[in-house]
PDB file of N, CA and C in Angstrom:
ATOM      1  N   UNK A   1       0.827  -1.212   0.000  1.00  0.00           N
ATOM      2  CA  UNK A   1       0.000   0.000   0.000  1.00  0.00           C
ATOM      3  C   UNK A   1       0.860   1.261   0.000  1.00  0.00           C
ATOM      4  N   UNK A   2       2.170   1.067   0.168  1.00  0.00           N
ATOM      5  CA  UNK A   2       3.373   2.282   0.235  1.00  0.00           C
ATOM      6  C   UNK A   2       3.461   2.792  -1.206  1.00  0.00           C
ATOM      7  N   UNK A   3       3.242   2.083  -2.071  1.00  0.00           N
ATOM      8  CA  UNK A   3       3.732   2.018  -3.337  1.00  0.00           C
ATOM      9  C   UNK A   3       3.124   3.446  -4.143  1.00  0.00           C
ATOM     10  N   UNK A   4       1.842   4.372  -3.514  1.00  0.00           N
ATOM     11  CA  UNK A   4       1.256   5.485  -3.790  1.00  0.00           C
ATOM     12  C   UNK A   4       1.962   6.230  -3.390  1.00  0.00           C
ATOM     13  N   UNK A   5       2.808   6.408  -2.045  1.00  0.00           N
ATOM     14  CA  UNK A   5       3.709   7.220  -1.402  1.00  0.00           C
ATOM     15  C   UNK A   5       5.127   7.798  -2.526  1.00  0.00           C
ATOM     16  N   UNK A   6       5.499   6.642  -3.151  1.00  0.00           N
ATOM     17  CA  UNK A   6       6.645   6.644  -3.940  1.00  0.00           C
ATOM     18  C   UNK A   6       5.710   7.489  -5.369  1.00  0.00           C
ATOM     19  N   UNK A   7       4.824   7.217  -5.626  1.00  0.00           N
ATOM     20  CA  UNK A   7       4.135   7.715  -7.243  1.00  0.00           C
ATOM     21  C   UNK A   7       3.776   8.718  -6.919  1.00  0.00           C
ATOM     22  N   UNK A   8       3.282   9.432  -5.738  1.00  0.00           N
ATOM     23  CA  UNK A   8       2.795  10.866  -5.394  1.00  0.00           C
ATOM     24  C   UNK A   8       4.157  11.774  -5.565  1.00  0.00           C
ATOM     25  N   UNK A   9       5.342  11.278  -4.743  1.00  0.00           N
ATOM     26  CA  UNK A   9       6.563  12.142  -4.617  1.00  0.00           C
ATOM     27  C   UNK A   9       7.331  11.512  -5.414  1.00  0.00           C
ATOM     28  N   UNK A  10       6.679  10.865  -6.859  1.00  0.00           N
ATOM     29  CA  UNK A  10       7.799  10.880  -7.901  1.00  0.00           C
ATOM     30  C   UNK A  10       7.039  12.031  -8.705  1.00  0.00           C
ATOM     31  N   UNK A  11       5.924  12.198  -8.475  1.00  0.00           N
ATOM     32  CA  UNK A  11       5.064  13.262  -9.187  1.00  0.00           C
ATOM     33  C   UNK A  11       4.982  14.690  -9.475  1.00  0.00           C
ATOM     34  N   UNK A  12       5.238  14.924  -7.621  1.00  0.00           N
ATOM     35  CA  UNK A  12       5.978  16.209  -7.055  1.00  0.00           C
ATOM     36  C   UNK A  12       6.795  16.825  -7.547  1.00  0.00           C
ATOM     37  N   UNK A  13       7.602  15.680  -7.952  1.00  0.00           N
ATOM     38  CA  UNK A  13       9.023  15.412  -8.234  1.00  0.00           C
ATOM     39  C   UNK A  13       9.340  16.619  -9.789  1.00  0.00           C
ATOM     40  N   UNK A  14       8.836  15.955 -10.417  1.00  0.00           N
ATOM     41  CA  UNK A  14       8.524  16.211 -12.324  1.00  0.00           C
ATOM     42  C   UNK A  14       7.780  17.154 -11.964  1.00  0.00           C
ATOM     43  N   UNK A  15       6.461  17.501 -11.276  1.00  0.00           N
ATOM     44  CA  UNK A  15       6.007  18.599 -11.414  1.00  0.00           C
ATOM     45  C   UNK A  15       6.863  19.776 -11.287  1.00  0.00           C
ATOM     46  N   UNK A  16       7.757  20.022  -9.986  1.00  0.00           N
ATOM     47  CA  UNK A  16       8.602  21.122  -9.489  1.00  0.00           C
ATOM     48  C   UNK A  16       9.459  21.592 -11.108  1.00  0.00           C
ATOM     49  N   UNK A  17      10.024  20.097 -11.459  1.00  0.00           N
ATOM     50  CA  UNK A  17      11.033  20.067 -12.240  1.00  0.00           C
ATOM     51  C   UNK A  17      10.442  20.983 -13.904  1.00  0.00           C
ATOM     52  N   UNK A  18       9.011  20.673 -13.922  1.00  0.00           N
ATOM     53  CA  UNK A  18       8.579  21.457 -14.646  1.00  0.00           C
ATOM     54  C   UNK A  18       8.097  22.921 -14.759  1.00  0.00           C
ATOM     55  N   UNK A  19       7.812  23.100 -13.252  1.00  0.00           N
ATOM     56  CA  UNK A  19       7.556  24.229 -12.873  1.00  0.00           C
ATOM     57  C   UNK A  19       8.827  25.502 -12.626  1.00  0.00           C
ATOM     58  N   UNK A  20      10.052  24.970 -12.536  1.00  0.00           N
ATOM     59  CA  UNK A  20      10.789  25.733 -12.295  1.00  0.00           C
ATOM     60  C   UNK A  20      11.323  26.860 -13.579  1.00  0.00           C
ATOM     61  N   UNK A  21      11.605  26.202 -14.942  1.00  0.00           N
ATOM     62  CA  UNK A  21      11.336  27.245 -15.758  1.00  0.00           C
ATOM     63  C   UNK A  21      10.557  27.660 -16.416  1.00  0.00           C
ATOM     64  N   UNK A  22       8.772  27.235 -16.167  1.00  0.00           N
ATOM     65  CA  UNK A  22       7.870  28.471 -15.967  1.00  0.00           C
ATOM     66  C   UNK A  22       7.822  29.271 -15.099  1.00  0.00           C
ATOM     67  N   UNK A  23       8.037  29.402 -13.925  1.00  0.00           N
ATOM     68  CA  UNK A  23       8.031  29.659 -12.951  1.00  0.00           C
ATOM     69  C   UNK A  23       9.192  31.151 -13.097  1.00  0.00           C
ATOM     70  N   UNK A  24       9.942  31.080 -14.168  1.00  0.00           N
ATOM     71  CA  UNK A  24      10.912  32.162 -14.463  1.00  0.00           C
ATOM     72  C   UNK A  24      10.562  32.731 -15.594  1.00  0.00           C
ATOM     73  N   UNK A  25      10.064  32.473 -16.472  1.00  0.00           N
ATOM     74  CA  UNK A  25       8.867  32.830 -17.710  1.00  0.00           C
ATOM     75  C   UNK A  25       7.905  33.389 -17.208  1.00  0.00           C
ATOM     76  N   UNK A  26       7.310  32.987 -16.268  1.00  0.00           N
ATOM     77  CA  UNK A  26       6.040  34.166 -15.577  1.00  0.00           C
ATOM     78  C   UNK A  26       6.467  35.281 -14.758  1.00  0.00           C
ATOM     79  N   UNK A  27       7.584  35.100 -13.941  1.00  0.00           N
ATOM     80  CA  UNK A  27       8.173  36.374 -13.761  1.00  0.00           C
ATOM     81  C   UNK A  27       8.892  37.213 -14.656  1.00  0.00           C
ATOM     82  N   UNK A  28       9.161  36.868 -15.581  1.00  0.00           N
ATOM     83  CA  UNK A  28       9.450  38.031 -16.812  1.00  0.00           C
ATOM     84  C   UNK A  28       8.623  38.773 -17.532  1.00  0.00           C
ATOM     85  N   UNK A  29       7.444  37.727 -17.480  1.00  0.00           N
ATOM     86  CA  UNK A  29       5.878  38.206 -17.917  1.00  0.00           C
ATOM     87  C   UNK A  29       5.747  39.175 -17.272  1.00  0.00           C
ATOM     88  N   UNK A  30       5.377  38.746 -16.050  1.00  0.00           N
ATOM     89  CA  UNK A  30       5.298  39.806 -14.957  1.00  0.00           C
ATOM     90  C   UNK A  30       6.261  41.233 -14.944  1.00  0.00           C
ATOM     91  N   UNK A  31       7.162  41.058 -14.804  1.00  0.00           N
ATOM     92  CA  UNK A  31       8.010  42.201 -14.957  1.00  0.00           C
ATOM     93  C   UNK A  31       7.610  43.190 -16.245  1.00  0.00           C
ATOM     94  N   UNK A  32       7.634  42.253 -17.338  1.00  0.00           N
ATOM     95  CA  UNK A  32       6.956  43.165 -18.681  1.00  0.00           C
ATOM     96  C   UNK A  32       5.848  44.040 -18.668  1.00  0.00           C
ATOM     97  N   UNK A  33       4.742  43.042 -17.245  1.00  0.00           N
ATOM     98  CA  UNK A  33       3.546  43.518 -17.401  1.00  0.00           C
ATOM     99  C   UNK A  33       3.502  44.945 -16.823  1.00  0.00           C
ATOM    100  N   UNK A  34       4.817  44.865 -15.347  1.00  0.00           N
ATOM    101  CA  UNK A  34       4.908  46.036 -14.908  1.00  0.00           C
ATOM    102  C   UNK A  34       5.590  47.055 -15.349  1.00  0.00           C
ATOM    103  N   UNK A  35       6.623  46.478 -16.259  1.00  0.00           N
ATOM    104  CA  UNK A  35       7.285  48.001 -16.800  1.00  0.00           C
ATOM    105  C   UNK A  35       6.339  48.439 -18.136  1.00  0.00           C
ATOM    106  N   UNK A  36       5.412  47.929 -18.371  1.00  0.00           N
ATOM    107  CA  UNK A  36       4.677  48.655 -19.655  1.00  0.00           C
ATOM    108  C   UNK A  36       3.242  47.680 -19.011  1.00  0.00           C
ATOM    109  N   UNK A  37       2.615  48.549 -18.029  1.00  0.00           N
ATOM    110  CA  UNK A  37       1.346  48.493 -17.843  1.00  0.00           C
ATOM    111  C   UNK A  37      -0.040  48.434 -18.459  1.00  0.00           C
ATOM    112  N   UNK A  38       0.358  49.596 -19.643  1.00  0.00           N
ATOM    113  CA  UNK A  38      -0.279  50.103 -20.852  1.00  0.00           C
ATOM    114  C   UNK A  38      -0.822  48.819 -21.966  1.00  0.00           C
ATOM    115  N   UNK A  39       0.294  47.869 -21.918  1.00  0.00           N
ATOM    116  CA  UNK A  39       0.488  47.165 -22.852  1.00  0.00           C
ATOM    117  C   UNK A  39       0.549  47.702 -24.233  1.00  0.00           C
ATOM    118  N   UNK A  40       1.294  49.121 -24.037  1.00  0.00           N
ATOM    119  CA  UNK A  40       1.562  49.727 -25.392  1.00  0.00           C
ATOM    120  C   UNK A  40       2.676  48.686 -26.394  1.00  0.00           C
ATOM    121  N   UNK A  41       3.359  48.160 -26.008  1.00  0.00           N
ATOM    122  CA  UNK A  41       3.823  47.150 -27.262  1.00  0.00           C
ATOM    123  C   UNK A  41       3.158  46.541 -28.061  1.00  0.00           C
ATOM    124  N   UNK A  42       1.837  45.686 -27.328  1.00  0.00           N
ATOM    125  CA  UNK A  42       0.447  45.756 -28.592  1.00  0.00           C
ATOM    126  C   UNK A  42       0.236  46.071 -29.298  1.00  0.00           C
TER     127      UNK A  42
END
């Protein structure tokens, strides 16, 4: 019954691993969004 324990936090696992360079892509977003609020580059 352990065997969910290991598939949840192999899951975690890949998720983080995926999340980490979106996770730097949305803060650049972000940053864009704040230095041109306007969204005058549009």
């Amino acid at each position: 019954m352990k065997n969910w324990i290991k598939e949840t936090y192999l899951l975690i696992t890949i998720t983080a691993l995926v999340m980490l360079p979106m996770q730097e892509s949305i803060a650049k977003i972000i940053q864009y969004m704040m230095v041109d609020p306007g969204g005058g580059a549009g």
